[in-house]
C-alpha atoms as a PDB file:
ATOM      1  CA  UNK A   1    -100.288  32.492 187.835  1.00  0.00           C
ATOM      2  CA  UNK A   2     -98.370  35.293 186.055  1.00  0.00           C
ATOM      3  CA  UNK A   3     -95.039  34.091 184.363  1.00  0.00           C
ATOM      4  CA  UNK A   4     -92.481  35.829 182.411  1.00  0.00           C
ATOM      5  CA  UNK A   5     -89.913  34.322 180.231  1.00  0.00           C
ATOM      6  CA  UNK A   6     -86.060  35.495 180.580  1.00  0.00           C
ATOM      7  CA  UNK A   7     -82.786  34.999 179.149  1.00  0.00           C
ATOM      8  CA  UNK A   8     -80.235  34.034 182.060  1.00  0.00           C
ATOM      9  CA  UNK A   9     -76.702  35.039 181.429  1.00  0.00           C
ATOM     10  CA  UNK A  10     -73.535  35.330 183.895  1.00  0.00           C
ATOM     11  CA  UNK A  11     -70.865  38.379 184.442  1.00  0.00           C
ATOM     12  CA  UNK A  12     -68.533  36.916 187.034  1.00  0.00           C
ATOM     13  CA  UNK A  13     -70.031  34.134 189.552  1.00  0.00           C
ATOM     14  CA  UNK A  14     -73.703  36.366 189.639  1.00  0.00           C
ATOM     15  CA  UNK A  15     -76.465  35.221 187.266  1.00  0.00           C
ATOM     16  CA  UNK A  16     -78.576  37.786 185.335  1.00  0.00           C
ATOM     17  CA  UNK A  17     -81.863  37.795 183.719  1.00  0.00           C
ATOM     18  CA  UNK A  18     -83.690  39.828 181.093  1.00  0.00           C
ATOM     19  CA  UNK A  19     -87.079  39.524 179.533  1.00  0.00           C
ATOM     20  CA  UNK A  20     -86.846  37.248 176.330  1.00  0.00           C
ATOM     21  CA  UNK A  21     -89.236  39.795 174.623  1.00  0.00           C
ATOM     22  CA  UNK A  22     -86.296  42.388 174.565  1.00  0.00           C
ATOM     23  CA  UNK A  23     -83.260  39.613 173.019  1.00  0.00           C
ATOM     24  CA  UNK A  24     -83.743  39.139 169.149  1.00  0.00           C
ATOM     25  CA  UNK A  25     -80.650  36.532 169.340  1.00  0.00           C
ATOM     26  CA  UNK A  26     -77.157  35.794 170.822  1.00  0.00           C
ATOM     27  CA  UNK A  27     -74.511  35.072 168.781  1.00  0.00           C
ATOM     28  CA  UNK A  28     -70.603  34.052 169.902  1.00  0.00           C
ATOM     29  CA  UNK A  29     -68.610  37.019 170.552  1.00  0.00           C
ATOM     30  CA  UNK A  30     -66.727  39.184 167.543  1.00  0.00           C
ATOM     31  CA  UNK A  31     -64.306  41.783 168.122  1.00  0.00           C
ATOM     32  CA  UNK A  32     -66.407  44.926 167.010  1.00  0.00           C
ATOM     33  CA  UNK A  33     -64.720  47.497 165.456  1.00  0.00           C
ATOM     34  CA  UNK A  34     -63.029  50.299 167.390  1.00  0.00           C
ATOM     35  CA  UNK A  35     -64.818  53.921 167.097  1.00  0.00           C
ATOM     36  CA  UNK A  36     -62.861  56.343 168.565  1.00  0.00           C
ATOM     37  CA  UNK A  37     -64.119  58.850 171.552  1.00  0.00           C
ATOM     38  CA  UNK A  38     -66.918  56.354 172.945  1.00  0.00           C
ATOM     39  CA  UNK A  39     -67.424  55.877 176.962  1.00  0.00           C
ATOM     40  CA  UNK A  40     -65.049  52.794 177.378  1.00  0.00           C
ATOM     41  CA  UNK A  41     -68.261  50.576 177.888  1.00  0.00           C
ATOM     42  CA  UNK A  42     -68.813  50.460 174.769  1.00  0.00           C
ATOM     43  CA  UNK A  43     -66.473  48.207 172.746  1.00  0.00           C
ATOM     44  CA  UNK A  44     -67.132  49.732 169.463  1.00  0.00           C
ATOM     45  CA  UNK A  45     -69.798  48.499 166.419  1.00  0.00           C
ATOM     46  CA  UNK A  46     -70.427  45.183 165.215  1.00  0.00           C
ATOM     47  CA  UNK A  47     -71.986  44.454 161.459  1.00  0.00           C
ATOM     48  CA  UNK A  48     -74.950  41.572 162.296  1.00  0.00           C
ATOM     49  CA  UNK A  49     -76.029  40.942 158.570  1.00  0.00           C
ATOM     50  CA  UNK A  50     -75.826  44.307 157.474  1.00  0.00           C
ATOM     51  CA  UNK A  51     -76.754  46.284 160.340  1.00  0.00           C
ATOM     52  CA  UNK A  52     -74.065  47.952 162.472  1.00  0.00           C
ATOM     53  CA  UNK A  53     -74.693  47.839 165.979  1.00  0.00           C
ATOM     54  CA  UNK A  54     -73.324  49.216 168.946  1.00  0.00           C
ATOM     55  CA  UNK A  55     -71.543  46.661 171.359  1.00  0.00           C
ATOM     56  CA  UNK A  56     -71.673  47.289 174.622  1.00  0.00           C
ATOM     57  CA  UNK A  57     -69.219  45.670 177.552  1.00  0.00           C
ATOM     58  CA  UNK A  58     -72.026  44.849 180.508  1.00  0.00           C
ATOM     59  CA  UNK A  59     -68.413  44.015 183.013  1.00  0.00           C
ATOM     60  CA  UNK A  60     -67.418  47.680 181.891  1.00  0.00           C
ATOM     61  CA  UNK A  61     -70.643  48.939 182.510  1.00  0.00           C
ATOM     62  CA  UNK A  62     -71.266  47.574 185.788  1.00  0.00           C
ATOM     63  CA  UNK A  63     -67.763  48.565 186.778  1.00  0.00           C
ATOM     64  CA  UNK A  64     -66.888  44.718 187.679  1.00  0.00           C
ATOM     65  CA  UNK A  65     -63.265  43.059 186.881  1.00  0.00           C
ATOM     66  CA  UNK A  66     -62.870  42.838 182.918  1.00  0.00           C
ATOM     67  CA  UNK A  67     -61.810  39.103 181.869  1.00  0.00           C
ATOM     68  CA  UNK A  68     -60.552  38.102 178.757  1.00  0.00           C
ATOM     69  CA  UNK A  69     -62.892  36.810 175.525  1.00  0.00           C
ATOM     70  CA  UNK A  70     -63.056  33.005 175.591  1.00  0.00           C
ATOM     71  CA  UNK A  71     -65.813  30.065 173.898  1.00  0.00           C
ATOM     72  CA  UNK A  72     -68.526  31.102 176.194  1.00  0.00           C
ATOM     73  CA  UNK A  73     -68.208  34.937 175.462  1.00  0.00           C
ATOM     74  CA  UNK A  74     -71.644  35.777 174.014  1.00  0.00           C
ATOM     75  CA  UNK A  75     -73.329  38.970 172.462  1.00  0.00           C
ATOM     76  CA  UNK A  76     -77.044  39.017 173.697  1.00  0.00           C
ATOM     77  CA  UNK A  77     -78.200  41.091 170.662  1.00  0.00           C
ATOM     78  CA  UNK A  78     -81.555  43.457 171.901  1.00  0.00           C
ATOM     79  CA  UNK A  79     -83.858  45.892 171.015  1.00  0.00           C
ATOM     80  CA  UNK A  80     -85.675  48.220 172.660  1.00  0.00           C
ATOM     81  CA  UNK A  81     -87.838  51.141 171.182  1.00  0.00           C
ATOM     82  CA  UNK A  82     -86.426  50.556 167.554  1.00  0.00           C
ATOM     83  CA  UNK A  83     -82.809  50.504 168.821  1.00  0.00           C
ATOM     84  CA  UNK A  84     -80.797  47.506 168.632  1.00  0.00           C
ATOM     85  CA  UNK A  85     -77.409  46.669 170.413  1.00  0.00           C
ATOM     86  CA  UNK A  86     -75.400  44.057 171.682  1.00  0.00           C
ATOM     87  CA  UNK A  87     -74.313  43.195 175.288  1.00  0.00           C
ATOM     88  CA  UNK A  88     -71.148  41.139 175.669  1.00  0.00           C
ATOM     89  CA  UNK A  89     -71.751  38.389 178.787  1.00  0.00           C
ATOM     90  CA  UNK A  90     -69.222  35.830 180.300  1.00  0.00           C
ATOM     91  CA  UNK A  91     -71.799  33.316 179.177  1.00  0.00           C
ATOM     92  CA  UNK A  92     -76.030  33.015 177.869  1.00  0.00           C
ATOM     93  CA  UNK A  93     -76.771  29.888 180.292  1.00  0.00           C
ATOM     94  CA  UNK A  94     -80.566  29.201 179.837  1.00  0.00           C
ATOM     95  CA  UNK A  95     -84.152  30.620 179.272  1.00  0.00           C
ATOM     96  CA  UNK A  96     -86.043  30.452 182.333  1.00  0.00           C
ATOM     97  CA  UNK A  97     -89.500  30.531 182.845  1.00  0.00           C
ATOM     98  CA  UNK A  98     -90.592  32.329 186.170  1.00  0.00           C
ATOM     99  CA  UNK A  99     -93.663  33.280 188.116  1.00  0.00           C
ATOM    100  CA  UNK A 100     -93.818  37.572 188.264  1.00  0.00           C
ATOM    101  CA  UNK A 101     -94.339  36.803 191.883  1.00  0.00           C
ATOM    102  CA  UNK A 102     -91.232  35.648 192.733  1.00  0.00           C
ATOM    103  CA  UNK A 103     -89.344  38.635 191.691  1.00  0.00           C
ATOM    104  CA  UNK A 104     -88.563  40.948 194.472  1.00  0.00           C
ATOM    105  CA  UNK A 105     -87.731  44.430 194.776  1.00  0.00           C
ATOM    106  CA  UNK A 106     -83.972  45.324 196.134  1.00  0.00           C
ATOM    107  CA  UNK A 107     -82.673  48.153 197.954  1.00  0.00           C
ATOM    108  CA  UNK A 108     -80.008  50.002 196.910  1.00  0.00           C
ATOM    109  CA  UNK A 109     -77.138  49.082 199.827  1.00  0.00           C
ATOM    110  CA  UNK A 110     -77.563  45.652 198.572  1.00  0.00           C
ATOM    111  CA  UNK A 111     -76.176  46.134 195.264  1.00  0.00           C
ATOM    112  CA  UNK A 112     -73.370  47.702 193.816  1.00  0.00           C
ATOM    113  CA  UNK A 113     -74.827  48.284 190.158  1.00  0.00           C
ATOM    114  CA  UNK A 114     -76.556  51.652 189.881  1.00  0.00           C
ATOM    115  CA  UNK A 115     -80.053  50.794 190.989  1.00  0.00           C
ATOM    116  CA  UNK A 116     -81.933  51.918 187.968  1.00  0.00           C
ATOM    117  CA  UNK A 117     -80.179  48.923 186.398  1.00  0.00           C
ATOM    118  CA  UNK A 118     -82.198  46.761 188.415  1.00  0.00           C
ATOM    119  CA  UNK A 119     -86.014  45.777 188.198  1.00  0.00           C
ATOM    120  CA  UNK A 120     -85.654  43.164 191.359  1.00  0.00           C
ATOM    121  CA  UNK A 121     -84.098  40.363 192.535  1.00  0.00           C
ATOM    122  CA  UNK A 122     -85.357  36.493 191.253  1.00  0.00           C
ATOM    123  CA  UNK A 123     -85.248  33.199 192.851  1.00  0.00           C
ATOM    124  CA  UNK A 124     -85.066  30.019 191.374  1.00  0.00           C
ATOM    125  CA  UNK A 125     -86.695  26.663 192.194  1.00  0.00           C
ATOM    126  CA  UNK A 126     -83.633  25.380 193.406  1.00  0.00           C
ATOM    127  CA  UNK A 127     -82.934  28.633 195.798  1.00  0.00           C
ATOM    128  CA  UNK A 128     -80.538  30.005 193.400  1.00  0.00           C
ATOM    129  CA  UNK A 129     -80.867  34.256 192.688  1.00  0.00           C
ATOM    130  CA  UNK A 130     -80.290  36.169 189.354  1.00  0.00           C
ATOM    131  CA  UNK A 131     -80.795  39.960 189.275  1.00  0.00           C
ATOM    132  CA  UNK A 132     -82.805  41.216 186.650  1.00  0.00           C
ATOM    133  CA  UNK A 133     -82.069  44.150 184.871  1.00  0.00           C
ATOM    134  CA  UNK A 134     -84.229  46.958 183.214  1.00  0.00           C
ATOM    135  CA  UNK A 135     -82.948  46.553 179.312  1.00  0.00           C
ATOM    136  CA  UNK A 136     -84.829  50.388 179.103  1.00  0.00           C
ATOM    137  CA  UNK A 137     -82.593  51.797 181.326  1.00  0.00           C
ATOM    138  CA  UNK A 138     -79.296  50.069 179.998  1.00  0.00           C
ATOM    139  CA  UNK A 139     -80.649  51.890 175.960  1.00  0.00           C
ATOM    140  CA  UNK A 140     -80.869  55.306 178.297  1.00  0.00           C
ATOM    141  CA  UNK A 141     -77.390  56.752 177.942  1.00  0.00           C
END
């Protein structure tokens, strides 16, 4: 059997996953400083022990319902290809460990994130779903 280890985190009532390989840490949420002229995903830069990092807003990004900051606002800090950044979530819930096999691909008329967002659909052992997302193509733009 094939597993994979991921990071489940929550925008809204929908559960997430990405591949622990890709987080280097999550940290409770800062307000990053503002940059001016940035796509208004992106919150602004954040200094993690002397490295500034961009902070990216995954509700913006997704277009879903922005909420306000509260004690389970997290910043999944990742890196991919040499390039770190942060992702603000609603909440990091758990690390899961998963079988490969029990990820399945999705079509896009089922989900209303861009599709390239999305490397398939996971089930839990207790039925529940999470969607998990290509980090790669969240570093593309």
């Amino acid at each position: 059997m094939d597993t994979m280890q991921l990071v489940i985190f929550r925008l809204d009532d929908q559960e997430y996953g990405v591949n622990i390989f890709n987080v280097n840490e999550i940290v409770p949420y800062a307000l990053p400083t503002k940059i001016p002229n940035l796509p208004v995903y992106i919150e602004g830069v954040l200094n993690l022990r002397g490295s500034v990092i961009p902070v990216i807003n995954l509700r913006k990004k997704f277009n879903l319902e922005d909420s306000a900051v509260n004690d389970r606002t997290r910043i999944i800090v990742s890196n991919n290809e040499g390039k770190t950044a942060g992702f603000v979530v609603d909440e990091a819930s758990e690390v899961l460990t998963i079988d490969k096999d029990s990820i399945e691909q999705v079509s896009d008329v089922v989900s209303n994130i861009s599709r390239r967002y999305i490397e398939g659909i996971g089930k839990k052992e207790g039925g529940e779903m999470f969607i998990l997302l290509n980090i790669k193509e969240l570093y593309s733009e």
